[in-house]
C-alpha atoms as a PDB file:
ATOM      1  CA  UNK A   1       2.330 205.788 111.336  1.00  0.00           C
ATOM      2  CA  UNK A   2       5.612 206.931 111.933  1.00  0.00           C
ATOM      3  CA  UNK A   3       9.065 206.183 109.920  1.00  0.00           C
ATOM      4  CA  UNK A   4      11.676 207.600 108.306  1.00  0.00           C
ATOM      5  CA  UNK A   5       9.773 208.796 105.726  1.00  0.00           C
ATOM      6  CA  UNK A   6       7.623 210.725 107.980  1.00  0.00           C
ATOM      7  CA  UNK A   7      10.567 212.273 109.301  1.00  0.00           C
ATOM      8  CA  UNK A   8      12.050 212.955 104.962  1.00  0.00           C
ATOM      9  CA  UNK A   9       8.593 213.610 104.013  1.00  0.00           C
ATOM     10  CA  UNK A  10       8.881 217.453 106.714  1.00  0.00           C
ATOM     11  CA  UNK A  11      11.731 217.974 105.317  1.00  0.00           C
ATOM     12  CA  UNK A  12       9.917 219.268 102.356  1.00  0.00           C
ATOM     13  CA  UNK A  13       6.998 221.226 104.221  1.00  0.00           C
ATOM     14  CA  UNK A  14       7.240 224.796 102.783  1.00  0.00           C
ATOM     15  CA  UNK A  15       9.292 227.204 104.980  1.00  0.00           C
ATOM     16  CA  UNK A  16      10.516 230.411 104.544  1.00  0.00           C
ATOM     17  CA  UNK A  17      12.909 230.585 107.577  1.00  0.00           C
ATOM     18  CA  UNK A  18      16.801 231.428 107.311  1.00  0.00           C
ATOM     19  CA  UNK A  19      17.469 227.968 108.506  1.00  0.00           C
ATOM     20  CA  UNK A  20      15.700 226.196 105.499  1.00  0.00           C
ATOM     21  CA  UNK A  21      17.870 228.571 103.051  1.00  0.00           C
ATOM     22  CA  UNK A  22      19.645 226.518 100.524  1.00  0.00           C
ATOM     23  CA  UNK A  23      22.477 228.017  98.741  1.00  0.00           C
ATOM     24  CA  UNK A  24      22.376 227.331  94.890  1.00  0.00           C
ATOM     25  CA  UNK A  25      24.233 228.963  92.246  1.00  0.00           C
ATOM     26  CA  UNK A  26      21.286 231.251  91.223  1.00  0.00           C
ATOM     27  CA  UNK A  27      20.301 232.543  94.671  1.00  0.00           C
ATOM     28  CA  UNK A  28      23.928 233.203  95.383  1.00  0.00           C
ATOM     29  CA  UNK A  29      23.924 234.989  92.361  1.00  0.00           C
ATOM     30  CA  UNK A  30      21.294 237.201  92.679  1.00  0.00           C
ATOM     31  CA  UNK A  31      21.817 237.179  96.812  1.00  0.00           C
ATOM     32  CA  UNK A  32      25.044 239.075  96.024  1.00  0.00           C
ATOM     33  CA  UNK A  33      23.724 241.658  93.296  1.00  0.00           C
ATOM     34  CA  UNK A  34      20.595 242.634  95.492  1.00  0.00           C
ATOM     35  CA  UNK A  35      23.370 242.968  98.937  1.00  0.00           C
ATOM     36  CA  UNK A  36      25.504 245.543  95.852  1.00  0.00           C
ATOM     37  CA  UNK A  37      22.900 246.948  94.901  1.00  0.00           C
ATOM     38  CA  UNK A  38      21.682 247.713  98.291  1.00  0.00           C
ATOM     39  CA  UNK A  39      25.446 249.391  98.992  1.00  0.00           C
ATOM     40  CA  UNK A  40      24.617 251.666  96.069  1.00  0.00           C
ATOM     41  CA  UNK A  41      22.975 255.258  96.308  1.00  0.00           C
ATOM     42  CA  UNK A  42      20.118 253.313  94.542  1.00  0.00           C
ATOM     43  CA  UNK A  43      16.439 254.510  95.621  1.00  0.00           C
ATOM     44  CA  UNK A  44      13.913 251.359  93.853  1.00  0.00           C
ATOM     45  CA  UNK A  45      15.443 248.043  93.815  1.00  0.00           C
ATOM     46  CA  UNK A  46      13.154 245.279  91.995  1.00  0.00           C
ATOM     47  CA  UNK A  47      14.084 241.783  92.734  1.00  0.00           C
ATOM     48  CA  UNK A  48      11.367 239.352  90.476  1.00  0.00           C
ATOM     49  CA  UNK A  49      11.350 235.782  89.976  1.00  0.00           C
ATOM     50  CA  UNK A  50       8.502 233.438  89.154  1.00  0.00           C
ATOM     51  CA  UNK A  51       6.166 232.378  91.895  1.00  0.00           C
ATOM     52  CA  UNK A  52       7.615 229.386  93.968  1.00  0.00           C
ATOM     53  CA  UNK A  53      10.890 230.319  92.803  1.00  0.00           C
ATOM     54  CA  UNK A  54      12.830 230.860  96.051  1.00  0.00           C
ATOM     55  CA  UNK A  55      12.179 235.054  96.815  1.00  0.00           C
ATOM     56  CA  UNK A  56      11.032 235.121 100.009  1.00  0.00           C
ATOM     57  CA  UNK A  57      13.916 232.228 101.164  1.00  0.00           C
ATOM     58  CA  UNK A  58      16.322 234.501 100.039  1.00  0.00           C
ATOM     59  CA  UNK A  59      14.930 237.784 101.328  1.00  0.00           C
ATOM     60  CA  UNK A  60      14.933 236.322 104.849  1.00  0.00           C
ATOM     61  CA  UNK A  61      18.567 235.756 104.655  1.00  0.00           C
ATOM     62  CA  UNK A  62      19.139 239.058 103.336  1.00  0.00           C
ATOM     63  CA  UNK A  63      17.187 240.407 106.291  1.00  0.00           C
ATOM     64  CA  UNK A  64      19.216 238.419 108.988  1.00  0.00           C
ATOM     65  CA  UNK A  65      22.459 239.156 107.463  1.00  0.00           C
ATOM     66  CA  UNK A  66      21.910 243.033 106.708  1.00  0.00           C
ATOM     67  CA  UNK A  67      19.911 243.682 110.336  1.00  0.00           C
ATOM     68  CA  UNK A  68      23.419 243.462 111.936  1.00  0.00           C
ATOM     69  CA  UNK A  69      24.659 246.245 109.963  1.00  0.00           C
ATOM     70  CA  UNK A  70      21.980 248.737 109.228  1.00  0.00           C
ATOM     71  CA  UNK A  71      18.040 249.164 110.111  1.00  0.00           C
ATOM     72  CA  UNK A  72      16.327 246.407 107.893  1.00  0.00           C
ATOM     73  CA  UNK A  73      12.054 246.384 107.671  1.00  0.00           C
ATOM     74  CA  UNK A  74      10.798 243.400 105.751  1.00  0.00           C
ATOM     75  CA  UNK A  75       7.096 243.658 104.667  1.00  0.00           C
ATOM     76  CA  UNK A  76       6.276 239.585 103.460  1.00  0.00           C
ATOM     77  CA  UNK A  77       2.657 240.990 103.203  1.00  0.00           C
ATOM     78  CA  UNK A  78       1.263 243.434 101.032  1.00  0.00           C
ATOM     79  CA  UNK A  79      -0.439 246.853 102.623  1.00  0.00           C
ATOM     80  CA  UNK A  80      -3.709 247.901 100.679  1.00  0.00           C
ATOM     81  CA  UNK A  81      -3.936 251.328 102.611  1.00  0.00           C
ATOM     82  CA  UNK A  82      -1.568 254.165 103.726  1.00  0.00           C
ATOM     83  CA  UNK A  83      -2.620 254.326 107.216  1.00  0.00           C
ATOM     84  CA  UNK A  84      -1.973 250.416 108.007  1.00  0.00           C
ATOM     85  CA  UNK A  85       1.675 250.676 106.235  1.00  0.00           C
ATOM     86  CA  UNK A  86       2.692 254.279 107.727  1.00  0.00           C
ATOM     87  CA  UNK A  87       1.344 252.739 111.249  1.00  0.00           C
ATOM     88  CA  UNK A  88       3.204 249.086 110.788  1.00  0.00           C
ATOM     89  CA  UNK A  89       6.480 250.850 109.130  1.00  0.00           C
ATOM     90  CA  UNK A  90       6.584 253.182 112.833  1.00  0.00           C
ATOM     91  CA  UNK A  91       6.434 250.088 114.692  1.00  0.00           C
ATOM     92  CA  UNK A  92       8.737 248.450 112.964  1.00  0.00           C
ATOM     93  CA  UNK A  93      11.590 251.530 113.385  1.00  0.00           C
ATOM     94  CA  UNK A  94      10.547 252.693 116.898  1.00  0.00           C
ATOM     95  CA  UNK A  95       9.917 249.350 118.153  1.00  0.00           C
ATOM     96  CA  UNK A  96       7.018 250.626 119.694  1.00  0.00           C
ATOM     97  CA  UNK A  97       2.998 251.920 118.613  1.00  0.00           C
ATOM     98  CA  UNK A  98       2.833 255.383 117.645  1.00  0.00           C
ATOM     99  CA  UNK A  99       1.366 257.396 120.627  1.00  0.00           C
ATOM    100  CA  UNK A 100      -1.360 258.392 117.368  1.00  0.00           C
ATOM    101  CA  UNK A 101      -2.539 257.582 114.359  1.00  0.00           C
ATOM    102  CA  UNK A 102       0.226 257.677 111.722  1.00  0.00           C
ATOM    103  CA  UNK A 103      -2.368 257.963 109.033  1.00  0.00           C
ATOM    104  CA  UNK A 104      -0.048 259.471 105.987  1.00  0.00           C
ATOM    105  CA  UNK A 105       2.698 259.682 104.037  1.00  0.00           C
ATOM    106  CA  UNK A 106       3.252 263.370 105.458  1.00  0.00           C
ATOM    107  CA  UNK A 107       2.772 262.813 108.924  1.00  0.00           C
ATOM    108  CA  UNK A 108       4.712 259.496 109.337  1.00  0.00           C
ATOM    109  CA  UNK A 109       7.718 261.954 107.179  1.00  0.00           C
ATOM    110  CA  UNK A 110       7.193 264.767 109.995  1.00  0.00           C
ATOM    111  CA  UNK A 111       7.539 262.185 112.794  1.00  0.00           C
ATOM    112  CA  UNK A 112      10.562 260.738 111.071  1.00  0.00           C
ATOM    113  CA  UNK A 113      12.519 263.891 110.607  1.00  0.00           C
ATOM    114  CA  UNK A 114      11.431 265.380 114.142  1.00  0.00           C
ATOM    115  CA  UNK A 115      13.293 262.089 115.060  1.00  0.00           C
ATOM    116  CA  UNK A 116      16.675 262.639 113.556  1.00  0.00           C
ATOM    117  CA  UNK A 117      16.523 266.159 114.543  1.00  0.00           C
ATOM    118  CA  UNK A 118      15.981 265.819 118.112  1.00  0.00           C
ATOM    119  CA  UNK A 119      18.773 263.467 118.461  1.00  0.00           C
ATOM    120  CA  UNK A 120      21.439 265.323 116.169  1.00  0.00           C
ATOM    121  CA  UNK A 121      22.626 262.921 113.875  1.00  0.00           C
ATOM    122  CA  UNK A 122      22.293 261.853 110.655  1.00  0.00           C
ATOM    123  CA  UNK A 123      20.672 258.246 110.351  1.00  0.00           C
ATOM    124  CA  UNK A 124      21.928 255.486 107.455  1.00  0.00           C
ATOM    125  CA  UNK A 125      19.205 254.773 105.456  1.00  0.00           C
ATOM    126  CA  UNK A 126      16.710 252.325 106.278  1.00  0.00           C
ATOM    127  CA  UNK A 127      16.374 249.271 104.312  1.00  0.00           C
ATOM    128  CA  UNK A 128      12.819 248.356 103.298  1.00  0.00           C
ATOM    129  CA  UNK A 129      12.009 244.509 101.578  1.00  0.00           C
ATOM    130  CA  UNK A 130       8.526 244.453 100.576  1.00  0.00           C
ATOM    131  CA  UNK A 131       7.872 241.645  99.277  1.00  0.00           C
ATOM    132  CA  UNK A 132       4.525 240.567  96.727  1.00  0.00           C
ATOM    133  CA  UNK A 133       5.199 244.131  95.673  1.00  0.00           C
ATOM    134  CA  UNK A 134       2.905 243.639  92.902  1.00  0.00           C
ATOM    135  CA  UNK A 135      -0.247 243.548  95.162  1.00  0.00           C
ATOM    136  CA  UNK A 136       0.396 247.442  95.901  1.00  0.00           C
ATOM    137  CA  UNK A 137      -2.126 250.400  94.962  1.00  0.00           C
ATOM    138  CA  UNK A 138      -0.528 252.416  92.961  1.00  0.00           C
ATOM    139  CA  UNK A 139      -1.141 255.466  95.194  1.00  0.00           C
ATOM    140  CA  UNK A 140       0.986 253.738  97.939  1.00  0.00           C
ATOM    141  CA  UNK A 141       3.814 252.866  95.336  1.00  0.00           C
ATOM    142  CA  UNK A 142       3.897 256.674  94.679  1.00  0.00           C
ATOM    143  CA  UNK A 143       4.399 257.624  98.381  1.00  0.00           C
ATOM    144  CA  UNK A 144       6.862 254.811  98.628  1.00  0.00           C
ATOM    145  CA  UNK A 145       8.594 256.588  95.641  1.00  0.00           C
ATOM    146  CA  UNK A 146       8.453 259.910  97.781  1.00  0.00           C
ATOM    147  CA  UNK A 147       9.671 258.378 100.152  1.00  0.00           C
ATOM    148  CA  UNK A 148      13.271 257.123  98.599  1.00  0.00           C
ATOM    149  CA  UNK A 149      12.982 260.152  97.006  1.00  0.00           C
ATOM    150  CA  UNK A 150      14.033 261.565 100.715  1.00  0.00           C
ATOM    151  CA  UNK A 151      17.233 259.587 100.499  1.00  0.00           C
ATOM    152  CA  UNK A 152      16.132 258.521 104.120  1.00  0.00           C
ATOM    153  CA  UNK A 153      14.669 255.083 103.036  1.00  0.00           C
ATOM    154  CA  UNK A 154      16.187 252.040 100.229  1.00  0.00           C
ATOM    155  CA  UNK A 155      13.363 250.397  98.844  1.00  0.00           C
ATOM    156  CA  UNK A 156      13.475 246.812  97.705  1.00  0.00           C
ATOM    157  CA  UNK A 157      10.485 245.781  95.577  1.00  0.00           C
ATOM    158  CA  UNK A 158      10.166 241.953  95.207  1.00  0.00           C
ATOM    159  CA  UNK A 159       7.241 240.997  92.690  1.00  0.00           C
ATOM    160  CA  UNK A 160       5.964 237.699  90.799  1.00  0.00           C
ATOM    161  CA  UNK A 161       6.445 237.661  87.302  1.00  0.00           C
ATOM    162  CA  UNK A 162       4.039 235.505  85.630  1.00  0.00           C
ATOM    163  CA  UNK A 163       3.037 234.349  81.904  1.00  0.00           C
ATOM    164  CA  UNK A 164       0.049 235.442  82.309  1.00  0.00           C
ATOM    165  CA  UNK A 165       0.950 239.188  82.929  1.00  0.00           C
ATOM    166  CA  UNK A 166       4.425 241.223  83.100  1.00  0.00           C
ATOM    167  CA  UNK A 167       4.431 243.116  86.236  1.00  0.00           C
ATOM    168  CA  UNK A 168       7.871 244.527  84.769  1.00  0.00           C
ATOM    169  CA  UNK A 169       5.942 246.634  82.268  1.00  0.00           C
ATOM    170  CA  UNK A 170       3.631 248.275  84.935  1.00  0.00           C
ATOM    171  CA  UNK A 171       4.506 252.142  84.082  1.00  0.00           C
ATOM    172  CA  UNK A 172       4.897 252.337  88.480  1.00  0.00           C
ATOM    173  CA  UNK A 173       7.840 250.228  88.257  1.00  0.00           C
ATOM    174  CA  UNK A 174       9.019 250.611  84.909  1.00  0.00           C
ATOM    175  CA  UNK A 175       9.781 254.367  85.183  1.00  0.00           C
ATOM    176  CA  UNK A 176      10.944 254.153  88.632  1.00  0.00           C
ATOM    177  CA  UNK A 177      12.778 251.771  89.277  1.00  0.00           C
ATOM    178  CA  UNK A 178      17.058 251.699  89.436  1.00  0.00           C
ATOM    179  CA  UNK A 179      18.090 248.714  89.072  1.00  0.00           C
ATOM    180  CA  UNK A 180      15.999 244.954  88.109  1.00  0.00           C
ATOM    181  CA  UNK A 181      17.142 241.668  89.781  1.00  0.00           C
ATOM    182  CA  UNK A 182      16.061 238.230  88.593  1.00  0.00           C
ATOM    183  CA  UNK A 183      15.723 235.071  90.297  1.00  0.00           C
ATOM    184  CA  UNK A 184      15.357 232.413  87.576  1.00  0.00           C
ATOM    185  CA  UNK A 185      13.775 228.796  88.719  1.00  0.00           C
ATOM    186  CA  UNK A 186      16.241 225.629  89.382  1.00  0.00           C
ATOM    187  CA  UNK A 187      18.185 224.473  86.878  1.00  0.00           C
ATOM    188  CA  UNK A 188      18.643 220.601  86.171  1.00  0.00           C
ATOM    189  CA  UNK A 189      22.027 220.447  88.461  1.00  0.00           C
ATOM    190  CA  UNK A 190      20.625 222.661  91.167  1.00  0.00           C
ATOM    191  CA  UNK A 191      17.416 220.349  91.243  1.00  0.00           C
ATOM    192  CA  UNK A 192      19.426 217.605  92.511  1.00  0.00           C
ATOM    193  CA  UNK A 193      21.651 219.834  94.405  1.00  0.00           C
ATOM    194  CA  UNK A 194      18.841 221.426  96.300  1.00  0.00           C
ATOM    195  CA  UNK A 195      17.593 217.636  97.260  1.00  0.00           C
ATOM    196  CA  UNK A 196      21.276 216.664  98.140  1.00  0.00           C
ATOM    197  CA  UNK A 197      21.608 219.626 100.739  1.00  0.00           C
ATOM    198  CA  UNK A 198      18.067 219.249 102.103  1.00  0.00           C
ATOM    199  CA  UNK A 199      18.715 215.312 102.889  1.00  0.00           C
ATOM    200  CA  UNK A 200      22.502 215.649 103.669  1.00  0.00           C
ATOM    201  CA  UNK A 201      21.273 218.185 105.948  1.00  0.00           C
ATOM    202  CA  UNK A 202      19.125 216.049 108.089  1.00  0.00           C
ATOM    203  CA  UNK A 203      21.571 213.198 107.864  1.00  0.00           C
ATOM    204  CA  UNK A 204      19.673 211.099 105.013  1.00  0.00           C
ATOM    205  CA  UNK A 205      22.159 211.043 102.786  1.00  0.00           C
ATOM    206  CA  UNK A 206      21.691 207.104 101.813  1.00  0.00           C
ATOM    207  CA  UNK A 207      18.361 208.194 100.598  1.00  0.00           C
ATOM    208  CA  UNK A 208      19.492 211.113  98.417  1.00  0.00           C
ATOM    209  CA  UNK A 209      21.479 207.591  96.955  1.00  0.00           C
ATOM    210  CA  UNK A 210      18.415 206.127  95.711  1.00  0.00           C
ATOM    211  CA  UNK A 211      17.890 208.851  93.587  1.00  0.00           C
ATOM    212  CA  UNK A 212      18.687 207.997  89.664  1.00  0.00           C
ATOM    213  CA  UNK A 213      18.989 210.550  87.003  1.00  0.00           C
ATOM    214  CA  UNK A 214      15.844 209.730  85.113  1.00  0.00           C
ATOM    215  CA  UNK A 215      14.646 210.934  88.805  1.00  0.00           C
ATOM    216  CA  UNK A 216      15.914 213.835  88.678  1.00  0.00           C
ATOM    217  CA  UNK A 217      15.339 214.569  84.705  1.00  0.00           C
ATOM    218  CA  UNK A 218      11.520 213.833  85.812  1.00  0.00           C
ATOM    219  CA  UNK A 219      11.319 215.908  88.695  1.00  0.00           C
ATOM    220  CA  UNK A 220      12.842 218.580  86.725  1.00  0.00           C
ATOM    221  CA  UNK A 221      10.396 218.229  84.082  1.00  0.00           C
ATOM    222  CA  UNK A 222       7.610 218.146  85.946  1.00  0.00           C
ATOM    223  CA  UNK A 223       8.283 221.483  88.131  1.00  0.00           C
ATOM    224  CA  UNK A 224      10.311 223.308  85.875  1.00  0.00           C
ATOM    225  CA  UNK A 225      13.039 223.942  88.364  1.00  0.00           C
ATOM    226  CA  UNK A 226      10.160 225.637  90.412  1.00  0.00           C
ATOM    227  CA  UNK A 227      11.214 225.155  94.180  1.00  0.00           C
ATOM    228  CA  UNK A 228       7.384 225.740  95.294  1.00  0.00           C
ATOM    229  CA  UNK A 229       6.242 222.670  93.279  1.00  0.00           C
ATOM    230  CA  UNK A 230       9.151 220.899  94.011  1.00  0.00           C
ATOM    231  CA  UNK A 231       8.836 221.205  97.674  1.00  0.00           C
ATOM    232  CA  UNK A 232       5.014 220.041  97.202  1.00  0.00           C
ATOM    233  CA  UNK A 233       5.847 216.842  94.818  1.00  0.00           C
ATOM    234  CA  UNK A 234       8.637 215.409  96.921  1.00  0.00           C
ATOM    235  CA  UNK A 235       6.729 215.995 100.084  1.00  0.00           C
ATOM    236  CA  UNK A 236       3.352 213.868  98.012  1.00  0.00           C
ATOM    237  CA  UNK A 237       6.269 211.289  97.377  1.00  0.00           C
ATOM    238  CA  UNK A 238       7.741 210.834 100.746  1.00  0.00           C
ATOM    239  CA  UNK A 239       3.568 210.315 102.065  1.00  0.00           C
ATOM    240  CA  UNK A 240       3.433 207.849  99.972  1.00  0.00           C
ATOM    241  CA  UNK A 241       6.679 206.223 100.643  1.00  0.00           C
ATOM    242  CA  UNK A 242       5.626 206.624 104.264  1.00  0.00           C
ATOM    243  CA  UNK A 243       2.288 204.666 103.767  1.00  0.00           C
ATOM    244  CA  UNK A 244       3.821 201.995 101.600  1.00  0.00           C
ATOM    245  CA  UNK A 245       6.538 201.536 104.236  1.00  0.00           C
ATOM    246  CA  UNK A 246       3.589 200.460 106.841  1.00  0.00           C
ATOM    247  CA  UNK A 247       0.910 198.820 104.572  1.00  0.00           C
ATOM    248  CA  UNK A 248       2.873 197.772 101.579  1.00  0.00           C
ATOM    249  CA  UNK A 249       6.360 197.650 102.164  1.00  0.00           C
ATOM    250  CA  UNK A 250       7.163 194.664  99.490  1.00  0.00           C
ATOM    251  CA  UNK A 251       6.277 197.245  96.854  1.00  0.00           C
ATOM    252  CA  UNK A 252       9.054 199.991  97.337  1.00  0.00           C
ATOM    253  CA  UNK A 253      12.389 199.402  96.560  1.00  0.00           C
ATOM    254  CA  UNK A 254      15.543 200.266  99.616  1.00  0.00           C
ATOM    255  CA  UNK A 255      17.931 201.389  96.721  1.00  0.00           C
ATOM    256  CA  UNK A 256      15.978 203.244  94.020  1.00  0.00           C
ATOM    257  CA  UNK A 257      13.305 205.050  93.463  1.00  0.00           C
ATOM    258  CA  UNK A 258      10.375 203.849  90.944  1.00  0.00           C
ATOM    259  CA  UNK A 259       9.681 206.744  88.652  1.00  0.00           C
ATOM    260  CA  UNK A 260       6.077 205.579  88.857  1.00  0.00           C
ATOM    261  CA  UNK A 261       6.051 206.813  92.733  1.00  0.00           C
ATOM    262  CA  UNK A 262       7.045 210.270  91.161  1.00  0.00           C
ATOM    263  CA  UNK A 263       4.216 210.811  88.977  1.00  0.00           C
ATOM    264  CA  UNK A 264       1.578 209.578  91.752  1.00  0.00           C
ATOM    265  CA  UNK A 265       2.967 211.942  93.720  1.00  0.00           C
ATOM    266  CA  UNK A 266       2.645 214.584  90.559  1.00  0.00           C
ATOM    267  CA  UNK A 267      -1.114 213.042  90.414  1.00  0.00           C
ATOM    268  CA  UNK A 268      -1.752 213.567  93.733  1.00  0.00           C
ATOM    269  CA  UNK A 269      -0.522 217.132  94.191  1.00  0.00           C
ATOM    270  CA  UNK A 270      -2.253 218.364  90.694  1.00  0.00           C
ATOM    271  CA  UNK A 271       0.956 219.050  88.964  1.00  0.00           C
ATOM    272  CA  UNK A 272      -0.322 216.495  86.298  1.00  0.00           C
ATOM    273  CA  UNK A 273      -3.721 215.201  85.731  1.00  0.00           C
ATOM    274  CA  UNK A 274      -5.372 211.822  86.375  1.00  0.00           C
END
C-alpha cells in the first residue's frame, strides 16, 4: 500500500537529526541565547523546555554548528554512574578507549591535565550538552560542577520541565546554575509554519493547501504547540489518509482536510479518548 501519503505520512516519523531541524521563531530564539551564552565565561548552562518540545532538535544543530569551532561532547543519554560517564567523556575527547579504567572524577581530571601539559598549550574549553539532565544522581551533578569549576569544561544542562514536578527548583541546579534558557512549545503561527516547512520541504506543498485554519486551530488545541505530539497526530492522520486513499478513496476530499480525520487520528494516537 503505497502512495503519497505513505511518502507525507514519514515525513512526520520522529527524528532528531540536523536535517529534520526546523527553524521557528522560538528555537531561533533560544538557539541564539544558548550559542551567547556558550561565548560567555559561564560554567552551568540550563536549557529546559517541556517534553516533546523541540530540545534535542535543537541541540543537534548546536552540536554540528559549534564542532567546527571548538571541542563539542553531546551526551543525549543520561549516565547513572561515574565510571561509565568519566570512561564515555575520554572517548569522546581522545577519540579513542582509555588504555584503563577511568573510574573517577579525579583520575579522568589527572589524565586531562597530564594531557595539556605534555603538549604545552592551553586548550579552549570543551563544550559538554547533556541532555535529560534531570535523570542525573546528584553525586555526578556535583563532580560535573567540579568539573566547570576547573574552567576546563562548559556545561550545558538540558532538562524536562513538567507539571507534575519543577526540576528548576532542584537545590543541584538551582544554586548552581549561571544562566536558565527556555524553550516554550509551538505557538498557533509556528504550528502551521512548522507543517509548511516540513511539506514544502519534501515538495508537497499542494497538500500543505488543503490545510484550513479550523485545521490548524484544532491541531493546535489538541497538542498544545507540543512538536512530540504533533509529529505523532499528523503522522496517525497521514495512515489514515494513506488507507483511505487505497480502500476508500470516495471518502477523502483532494482539497481539504475533514476535521473529523484529525480527531481519529487524535483517537488513535491517545491524545484524546474514545
Amino acid at each position: 500500500m503505497n502512495n503519497n501519503y505513505t511518502l507525507i505520512k514519514d515525513i512526520f516519523l520522529e527524528r532528531d537529526g540536523v536535517g529534520d531541524f526546523v527553524s521557528m521563531d522560538k528555537s531561533t530564539l533560544a538557539y541564539h541565547k544558548i550559542i551567547s551564552a556558550l561565548q560567555k565565561p559561564l560554567k552551568l548552562i540550563l536549557f529546559y523546555g517541556k517534553p516533546g518540545s523541540g530540545k534535542t532538535f535543537l541541540l543537534n544543530k548546536i552540536k554540528n554548528d559549534l564542532e567546527k569551532k571548538v571541542k563539542v561532547v553531546f551526551f543525549p543519554q543520561p549516565f547513572f554512574e561515574e565510571k561509565e560517564f568519566f570512561n564515555e567523556l575520554y572517548f569522546h575527547i581522545f577519540d579513542k578507549k582509555p588504555k584503563k579504567n577511568v573510574d573517577t572524577y579525579e583520575s579522568f581530571m589527572r589524565i586531562y591535565k597530564d594531557y595539556i601539559n605534555v603538549n604545552s598549550k592551553s586548550l579552549e574549553q570543551v563544550v559538554i550538552l547533556l541532555d535529560e539532565a534531570q535523570l542525573y544522581p546528584p553525586n555526578l551533578i556535583e563532580k560535573i560542577r567540579l568539573m566547570a569549576d576547573s574552567r576546563l569544561f562548559k556545561f550545558l544542562f538540558t532538562v524536562h520541565k513538567t507539571d507534575e514536578e519543577d526540576v528548576l527548583a532542584k537545590d543541584y541546579f538551582k544554586t548552581r546554575i549561571w544562566s536558565s534558557i527556555e524553550l516554550p512549545n509551538s505557538t498557533l503561527s509556528e504550528l502551521k509554519l512548522y507543517i509548511e516547512k516540513k511539506l514544502v520541504y519534501h515538495n508537497f506543498y499542494q497538500y500543505f493547501l488543503m490545510y484550513s485554519e479550523d485545521n490548524f486551530n484544532l491541531l493546535h488545541y489538541l497538542t498544545d504547540g507540543n512538536l512530540r505530539n504533533l509529529n505523532k497526530l499528523l503522522y496517525k492522520l497521514y495512515e489514515l489518509f494513506e488507507y483511505y486513499e487505497v480502500n476508500k478513496p470516495t471518502e477523502i476530499s483532494t482539497t481539504n482536510i475533514n476535521n473529523k480525520f484529525i480527531e481519529m487520528a487524535a483517537i488513535g494516537t491517545g491524545i484524546i479518548d474514545a
